[in-house]
N, C-alpha and C. Protein backbone atom coordinates (compact mmCIF):
# COMPACT_ATOMS: atom_id res chain seq x y z
N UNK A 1 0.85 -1.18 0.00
CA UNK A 1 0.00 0.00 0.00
C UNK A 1 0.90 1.24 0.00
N UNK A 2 0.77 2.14 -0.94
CA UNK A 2 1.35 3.69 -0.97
C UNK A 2 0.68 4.48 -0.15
N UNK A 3 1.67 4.95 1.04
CA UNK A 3 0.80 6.15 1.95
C UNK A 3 1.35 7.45 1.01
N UNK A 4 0.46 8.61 1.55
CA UNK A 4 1.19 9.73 1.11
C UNK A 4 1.12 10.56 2.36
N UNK A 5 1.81 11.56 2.07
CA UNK A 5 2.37 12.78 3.36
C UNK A 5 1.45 13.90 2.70
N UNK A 6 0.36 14.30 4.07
CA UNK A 6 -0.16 15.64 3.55
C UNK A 6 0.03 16.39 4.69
N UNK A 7 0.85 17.86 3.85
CA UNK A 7 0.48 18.64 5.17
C UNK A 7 -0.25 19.91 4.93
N UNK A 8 -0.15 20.55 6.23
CA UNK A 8 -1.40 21.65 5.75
C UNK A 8 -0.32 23.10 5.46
N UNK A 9 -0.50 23.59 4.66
CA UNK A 9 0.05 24.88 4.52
C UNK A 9 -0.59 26.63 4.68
N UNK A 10 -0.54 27.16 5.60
CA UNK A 10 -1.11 28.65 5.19
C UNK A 10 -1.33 29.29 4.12
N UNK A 11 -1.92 29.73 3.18
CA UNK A 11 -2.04 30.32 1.99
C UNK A 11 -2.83 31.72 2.01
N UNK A 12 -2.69 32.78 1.26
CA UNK A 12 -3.15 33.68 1.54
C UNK A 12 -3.25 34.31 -0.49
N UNK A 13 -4.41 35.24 -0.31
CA UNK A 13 -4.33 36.23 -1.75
C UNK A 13 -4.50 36.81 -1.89
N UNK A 14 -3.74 37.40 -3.03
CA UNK A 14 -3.05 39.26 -2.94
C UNK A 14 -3.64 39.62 -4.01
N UNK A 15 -3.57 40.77 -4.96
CA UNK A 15 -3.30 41.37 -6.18
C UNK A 15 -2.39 41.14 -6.53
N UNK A 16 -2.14 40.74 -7.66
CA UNK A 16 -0.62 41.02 -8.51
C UNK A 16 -0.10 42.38 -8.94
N UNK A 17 1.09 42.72 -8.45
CA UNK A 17 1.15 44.41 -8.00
C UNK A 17 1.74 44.51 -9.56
N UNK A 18 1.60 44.42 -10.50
CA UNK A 18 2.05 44.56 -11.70
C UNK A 18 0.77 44.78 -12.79
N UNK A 19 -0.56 44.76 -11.80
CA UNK A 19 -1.41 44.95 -13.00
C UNK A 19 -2.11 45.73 -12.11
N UNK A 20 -3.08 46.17 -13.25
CA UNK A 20 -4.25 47.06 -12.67
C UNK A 20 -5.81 47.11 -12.12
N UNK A 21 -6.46 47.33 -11.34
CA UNK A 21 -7.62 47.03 -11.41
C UNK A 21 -8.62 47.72 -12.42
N UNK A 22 -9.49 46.75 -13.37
CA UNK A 22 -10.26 47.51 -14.11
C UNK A 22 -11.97 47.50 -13.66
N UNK A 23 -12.49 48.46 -13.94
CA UNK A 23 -13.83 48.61 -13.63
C UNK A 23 -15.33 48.96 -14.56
N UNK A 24 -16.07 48.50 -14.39
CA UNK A 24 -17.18 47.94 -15.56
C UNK A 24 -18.31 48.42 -15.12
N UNK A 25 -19.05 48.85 -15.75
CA UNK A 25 -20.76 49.18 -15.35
C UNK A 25 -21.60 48.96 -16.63
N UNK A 26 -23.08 48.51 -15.93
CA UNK A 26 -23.89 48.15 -17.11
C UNK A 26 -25.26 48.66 -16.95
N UNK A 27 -25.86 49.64 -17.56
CA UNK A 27 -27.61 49.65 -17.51
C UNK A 27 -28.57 48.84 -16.65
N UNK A 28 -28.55 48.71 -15.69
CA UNK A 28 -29.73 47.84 -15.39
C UNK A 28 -31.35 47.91 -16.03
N UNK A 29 -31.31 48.63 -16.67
CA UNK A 29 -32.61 48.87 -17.91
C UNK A 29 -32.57 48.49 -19.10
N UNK A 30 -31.68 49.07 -19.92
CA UNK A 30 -31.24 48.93 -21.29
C UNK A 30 -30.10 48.31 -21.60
N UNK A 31 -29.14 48.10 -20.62
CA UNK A 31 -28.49 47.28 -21.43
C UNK A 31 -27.11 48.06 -21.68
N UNK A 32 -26.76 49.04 -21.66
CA UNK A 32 -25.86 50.43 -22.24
C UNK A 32 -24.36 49.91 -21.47
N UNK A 33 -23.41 49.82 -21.98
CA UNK A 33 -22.35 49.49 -21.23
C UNK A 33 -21.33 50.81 -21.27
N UNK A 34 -20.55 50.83 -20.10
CA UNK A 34 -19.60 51.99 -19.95
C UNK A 34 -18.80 51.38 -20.37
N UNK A 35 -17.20 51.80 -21.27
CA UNK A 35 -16.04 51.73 -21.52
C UNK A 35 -15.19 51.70 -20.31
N UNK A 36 -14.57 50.25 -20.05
CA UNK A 36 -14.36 49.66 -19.25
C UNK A 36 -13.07 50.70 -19.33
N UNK A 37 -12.47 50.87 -17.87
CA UNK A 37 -11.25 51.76 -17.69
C UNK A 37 -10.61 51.23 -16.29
N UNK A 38 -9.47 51.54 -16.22
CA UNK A 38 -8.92 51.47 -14.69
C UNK A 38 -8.84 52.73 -13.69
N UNK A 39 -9.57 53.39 -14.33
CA UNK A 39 -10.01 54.77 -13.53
C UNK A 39 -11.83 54.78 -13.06
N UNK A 40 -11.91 54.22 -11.65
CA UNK A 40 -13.52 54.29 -11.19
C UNK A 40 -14.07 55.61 -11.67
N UNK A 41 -13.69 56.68 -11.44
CA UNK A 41 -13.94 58.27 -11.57
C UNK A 41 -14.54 58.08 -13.10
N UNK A 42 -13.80 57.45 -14.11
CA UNK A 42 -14.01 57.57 -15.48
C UNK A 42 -15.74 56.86 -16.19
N UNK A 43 -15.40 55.72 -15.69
CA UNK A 43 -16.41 54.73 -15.41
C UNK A 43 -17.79 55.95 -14.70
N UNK A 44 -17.82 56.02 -13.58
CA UNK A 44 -18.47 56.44 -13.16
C UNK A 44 -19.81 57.88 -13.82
N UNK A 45 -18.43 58.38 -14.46
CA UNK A 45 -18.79 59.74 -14.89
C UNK A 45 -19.76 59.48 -15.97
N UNK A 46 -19.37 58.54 -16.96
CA UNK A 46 -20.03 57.53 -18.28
C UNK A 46 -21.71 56.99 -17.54
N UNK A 47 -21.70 57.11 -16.49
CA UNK A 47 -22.80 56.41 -15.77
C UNK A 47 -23.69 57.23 -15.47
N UNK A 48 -22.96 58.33 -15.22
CA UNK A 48 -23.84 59.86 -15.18
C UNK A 48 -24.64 60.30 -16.25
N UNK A 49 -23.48 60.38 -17.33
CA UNK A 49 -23.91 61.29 -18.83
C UNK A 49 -25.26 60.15 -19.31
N UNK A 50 -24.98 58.47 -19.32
CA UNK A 50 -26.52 57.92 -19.43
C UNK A 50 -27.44 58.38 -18.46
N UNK A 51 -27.54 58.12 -17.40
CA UNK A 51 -28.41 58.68 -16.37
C UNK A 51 -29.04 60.15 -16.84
N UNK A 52 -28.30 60.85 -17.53
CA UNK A 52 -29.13 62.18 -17.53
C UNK A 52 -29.60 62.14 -18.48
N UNK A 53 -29.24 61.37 -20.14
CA UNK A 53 -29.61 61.20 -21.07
C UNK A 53 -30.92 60.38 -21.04
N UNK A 54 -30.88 59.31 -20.13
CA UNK A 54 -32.12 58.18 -20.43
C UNK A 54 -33.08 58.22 -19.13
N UNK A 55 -32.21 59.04 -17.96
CA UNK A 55 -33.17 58.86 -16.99
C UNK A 55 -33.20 57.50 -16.35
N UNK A 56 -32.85 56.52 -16.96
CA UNK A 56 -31.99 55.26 -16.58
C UNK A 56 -30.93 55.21 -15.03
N UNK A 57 -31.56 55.32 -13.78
CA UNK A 57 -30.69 55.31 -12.80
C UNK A 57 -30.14 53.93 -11.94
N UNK A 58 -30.15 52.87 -12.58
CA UNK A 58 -29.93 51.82 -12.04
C UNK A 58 -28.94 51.33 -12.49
N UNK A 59 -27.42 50.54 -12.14
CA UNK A 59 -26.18 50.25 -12.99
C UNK A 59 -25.83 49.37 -11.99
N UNK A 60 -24.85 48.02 -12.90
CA UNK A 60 -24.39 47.33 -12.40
C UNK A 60 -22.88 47.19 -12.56
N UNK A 61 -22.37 47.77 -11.85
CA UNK A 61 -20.54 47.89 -11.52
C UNK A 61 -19.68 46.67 -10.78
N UNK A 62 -19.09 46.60 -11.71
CA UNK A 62 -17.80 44.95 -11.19
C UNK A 62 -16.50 45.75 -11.37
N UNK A 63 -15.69 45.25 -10.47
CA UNK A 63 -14.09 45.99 -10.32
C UNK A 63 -13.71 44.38 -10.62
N UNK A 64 -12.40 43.98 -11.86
CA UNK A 64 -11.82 42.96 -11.84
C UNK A 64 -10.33 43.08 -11.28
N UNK A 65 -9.62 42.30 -10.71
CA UNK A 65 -8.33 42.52 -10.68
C UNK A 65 -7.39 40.97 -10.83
N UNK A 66 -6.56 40.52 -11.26
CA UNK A 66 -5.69 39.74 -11.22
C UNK A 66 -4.84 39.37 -10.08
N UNK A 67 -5.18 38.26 -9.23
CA UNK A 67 -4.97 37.74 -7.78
C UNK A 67 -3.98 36.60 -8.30
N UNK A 68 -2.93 36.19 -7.29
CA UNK A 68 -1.94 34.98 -7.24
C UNK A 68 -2.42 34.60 -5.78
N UNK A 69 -1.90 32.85 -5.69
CA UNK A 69 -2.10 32.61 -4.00
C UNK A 69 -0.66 32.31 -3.78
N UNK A 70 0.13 32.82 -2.59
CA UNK A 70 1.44 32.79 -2.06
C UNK A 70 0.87 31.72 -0.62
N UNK A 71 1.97 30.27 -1.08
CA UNK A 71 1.95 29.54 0.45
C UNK A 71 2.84 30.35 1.35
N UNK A 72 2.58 30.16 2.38
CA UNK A 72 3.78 30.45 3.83
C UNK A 72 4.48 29.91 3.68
N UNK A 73 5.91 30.74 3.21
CA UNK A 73 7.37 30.17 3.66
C UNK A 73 7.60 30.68 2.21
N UNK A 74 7.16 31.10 1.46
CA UNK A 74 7.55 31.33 -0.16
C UNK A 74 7.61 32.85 -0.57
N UNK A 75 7.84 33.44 0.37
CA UNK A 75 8.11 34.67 0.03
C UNK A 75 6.90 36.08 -0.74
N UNK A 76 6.44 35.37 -1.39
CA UNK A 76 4.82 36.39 -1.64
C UNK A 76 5.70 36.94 -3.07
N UNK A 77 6.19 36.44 -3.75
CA UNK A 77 6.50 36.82 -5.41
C UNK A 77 5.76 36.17 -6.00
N UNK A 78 5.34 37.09 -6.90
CA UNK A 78 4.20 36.96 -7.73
C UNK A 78 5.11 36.03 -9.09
N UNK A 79 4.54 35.61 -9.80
CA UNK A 79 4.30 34.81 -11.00
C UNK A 79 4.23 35.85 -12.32
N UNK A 80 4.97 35.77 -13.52
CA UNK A 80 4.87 37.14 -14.02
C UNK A 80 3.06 36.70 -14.49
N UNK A 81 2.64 38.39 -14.77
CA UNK A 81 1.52 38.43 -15.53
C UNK A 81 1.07 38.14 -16.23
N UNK A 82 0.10 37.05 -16.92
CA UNK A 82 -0.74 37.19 -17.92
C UNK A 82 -1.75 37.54 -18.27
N UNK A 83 -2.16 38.57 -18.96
CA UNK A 83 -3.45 38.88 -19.33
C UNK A 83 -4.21 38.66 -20.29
């Protein structure tokens, strides 16, 4: 019979400090999507100019960002980026 060795390790997750967070909003009426940016402010503002145009005040906003998991004892270096 093959035993195996498990042990437990701490793990934790970060951002990958080499990329950016981007942010998204969508119509909750129509459908209208903002031009996704890594500036909330930008996003946001796009959410306005519909809102005053359609009267449309309902939006659905997602922030994405690119996460790695670092075990304990490994130092917390990231993996280069892929996007």
């Amino acid at each position: 019979m093959t035993r195996a060795v498990v042990r437990h390790v701490p793990h934790t997750i970060k951002r990958h400090p080499d990329t950016s967070m981007t942010f998204e909003a969508a119509c909750q009426r129509c459908g209208w999507l903002a031009v996704p940016s890594t500036d909330d402010e930008v996003v946001d503002e796009q959410c306005l100019v519909h809102a005053g145009r359609s009267n449309h005040r309902a939006f659905r906003r997602a922030v994405t960002s690119l996460a790695f998991v670092v075990r304990e004892g490994e130092g917390g270096t990231p993996p280069a980026a892929t996007t």
